[in-house]
C-alpha atoms as a PDB file:
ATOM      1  CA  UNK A   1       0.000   0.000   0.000  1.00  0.00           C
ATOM      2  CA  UNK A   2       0.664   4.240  -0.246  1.00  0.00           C
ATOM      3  CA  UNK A   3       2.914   3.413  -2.963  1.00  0.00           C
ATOM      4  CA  UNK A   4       5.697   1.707  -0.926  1.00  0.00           C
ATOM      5  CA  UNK A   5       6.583  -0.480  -4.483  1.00  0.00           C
ATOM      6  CA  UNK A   6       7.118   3.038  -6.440  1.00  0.00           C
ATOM      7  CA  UNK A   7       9.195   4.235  -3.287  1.00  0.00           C
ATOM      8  CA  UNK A   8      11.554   1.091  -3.486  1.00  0.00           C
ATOM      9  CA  UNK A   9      11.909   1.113  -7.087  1.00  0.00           C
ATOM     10  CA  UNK A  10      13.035   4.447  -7.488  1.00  0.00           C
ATOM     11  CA  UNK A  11      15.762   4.114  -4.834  1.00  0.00           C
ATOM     12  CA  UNK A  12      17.578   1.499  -7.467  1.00  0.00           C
ATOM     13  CA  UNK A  13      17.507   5.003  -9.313  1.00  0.00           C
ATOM     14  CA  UNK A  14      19.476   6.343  -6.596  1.00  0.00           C
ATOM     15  CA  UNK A  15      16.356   8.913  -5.421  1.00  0.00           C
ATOM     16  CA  UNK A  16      16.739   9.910  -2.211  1.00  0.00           C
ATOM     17  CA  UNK A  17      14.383  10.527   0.420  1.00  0.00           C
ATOM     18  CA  UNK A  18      12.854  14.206   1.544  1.00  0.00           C
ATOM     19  CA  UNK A  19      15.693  16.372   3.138  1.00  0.00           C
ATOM     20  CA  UNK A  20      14.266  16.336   6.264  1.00  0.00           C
ATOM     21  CA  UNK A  21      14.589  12.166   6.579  1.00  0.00           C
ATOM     22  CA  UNK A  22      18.017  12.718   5.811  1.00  0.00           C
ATOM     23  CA  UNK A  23      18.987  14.870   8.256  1.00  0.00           C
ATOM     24  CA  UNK A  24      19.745  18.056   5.845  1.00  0.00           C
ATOM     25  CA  UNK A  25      18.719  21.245   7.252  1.00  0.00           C
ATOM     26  CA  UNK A  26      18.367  23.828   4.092  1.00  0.00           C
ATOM     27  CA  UNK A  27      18.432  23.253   0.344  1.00  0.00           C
ATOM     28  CA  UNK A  28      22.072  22.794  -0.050  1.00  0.00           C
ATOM     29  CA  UNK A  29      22.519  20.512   2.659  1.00  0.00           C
ATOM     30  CA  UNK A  30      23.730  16.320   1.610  1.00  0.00           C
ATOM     31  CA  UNK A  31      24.575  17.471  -1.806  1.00  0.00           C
ATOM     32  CA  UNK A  32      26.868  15.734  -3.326  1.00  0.00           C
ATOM     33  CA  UNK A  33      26.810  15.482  -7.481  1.00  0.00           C
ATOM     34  CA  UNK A  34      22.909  16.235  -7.757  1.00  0.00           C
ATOM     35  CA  UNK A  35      21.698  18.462  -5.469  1.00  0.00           C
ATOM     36  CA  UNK A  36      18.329  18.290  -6.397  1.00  0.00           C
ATOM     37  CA  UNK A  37      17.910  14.463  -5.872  1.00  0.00           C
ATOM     38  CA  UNK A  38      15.224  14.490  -3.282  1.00  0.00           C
ATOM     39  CA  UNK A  39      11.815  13.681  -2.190  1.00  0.00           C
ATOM     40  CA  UNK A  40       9.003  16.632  -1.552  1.00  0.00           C
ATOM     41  CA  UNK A  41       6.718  17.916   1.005  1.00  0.00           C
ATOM     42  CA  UNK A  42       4.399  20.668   0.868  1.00  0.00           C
ATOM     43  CA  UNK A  43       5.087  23.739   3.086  1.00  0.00           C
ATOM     44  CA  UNK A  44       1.825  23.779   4.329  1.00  0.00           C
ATOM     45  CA  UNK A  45       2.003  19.547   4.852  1.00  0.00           C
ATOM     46  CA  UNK A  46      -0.424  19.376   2.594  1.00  0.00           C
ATOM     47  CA  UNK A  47       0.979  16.253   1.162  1.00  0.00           C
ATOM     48  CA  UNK A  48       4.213  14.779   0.447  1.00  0.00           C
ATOM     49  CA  UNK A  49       5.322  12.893  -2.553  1.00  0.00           C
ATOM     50  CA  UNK A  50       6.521   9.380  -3.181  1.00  0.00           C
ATOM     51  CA  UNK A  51       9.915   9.184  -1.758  1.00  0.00           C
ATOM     52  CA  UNK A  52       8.940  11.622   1.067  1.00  0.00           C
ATOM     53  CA  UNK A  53       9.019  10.687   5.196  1.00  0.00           C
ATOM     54  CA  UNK A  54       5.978  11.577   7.020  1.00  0.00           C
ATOM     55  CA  UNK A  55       5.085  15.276   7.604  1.00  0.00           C
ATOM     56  CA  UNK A  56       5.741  17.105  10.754  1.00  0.00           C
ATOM     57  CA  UNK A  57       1.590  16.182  10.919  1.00  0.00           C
ATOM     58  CA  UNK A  58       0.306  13.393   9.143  1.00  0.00           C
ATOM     59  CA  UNK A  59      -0.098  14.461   5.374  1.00  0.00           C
ATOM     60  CA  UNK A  60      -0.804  11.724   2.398  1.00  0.00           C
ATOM     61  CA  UNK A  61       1.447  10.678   0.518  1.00  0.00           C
ATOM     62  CA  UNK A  62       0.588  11.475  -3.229  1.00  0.00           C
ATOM     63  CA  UNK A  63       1.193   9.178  -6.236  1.00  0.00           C
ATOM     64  CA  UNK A  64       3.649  11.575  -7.662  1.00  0.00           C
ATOM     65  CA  UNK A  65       7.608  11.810  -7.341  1.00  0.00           C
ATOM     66  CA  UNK A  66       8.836  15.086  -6.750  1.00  0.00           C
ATOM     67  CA  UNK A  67       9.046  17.205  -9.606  1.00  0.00           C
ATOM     68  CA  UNK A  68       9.704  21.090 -10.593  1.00  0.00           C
ATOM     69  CA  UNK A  69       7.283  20.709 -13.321  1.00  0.00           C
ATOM     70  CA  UNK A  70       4.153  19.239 -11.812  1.00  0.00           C
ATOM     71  CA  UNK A  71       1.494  20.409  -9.406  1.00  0.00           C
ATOM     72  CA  UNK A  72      -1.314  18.593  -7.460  1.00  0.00           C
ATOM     73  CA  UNK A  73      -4.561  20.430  -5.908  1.00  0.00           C
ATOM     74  CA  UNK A  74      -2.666  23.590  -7.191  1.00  0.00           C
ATOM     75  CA  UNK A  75       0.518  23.425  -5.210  1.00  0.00           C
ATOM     76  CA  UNK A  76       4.190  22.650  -6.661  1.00  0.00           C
ATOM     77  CA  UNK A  77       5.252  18.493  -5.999  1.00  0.00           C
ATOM     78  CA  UNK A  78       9.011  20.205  -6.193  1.00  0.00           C
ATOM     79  CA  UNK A  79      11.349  22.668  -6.717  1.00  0.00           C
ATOM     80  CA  UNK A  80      14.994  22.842  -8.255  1.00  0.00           C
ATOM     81  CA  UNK A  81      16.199  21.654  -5.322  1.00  0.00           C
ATOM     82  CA  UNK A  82      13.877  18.493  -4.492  1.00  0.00           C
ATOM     83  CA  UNK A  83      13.128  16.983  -8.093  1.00  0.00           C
ATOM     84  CA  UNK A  84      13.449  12.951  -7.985  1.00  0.00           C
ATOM     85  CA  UNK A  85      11.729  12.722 -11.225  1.00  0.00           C
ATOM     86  CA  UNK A  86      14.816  14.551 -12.561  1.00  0.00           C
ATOM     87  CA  UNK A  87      17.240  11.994 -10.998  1.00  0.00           C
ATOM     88  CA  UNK A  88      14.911   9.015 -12.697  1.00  0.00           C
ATOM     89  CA  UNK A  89      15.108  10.533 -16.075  1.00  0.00           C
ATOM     90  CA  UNK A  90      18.907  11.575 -15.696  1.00  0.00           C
ATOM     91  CA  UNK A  91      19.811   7.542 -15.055  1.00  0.00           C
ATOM     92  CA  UNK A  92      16.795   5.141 -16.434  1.00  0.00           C
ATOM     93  CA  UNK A  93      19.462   4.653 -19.671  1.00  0.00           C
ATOM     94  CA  UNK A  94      21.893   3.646 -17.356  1.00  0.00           C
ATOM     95  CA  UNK A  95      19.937   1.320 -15.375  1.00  0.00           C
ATOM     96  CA  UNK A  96      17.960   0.043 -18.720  1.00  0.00           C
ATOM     97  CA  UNK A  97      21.232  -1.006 -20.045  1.00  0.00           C
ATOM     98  CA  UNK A  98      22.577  -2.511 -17.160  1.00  0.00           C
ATOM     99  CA  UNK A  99      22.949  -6.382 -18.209  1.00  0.00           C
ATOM    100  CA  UNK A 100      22.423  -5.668 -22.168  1.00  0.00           C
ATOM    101  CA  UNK A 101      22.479  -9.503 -23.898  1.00  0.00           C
ATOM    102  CA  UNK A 102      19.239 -10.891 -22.555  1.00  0.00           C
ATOM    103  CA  UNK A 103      19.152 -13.746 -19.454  1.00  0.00           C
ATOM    104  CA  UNK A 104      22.362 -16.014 -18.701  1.00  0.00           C
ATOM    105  CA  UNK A 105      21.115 -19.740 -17.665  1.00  0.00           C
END
């Protein structure tokens, strides 16, 4: 349930968890080559996205990775900072190709 299979998933595409769940305390905090790799919540813990820890009040989780260039009920799922659908796109070629050649026996 509440998308736990999405949340798994995308952590083979190295997405991170929200910020907070990390232990970072402002936007540039835990960056190390993408510093925008990182799950969403709402200001107003309104909701929180797919890779994101509970809010600081219970908020649902939305069907939606963070994203700079989505909304939902209005409000942003992301900024430039938190934007794991970035991170997905930037490395589904890599994973994709991982084991090119088909199955080994």
């Amino acid at each position: 349930g509440n998308f736990s299979f999405g949340h798994e998933i995308a952590q083979n595409f190295i997405a991170r968890h929200d910020r907070s769940a990390v232990g970072c305390t402002n936007a540039r905090d835990c960056c190390g080559n993408n510093c925008y790799n990182f799950g969403y919540k709402d200001d107003s813990d309104m909701f929180r996205t797919i890779l994101s820890h509970d809010c600081s009040v219970s908020c649902p989780r939305i069907p939606m990775f963070s994203n700079s260039d989505r909304v939902y009920g209005g409000r942003r799922v992301g900024d430039d900072w938190n934007n794991n659908a970035r991170q997905i796109r930037d490395v589904w070629n890599l994973i994709g190709n991982y084991k090119k050649g088909g199955v080994t026996k």
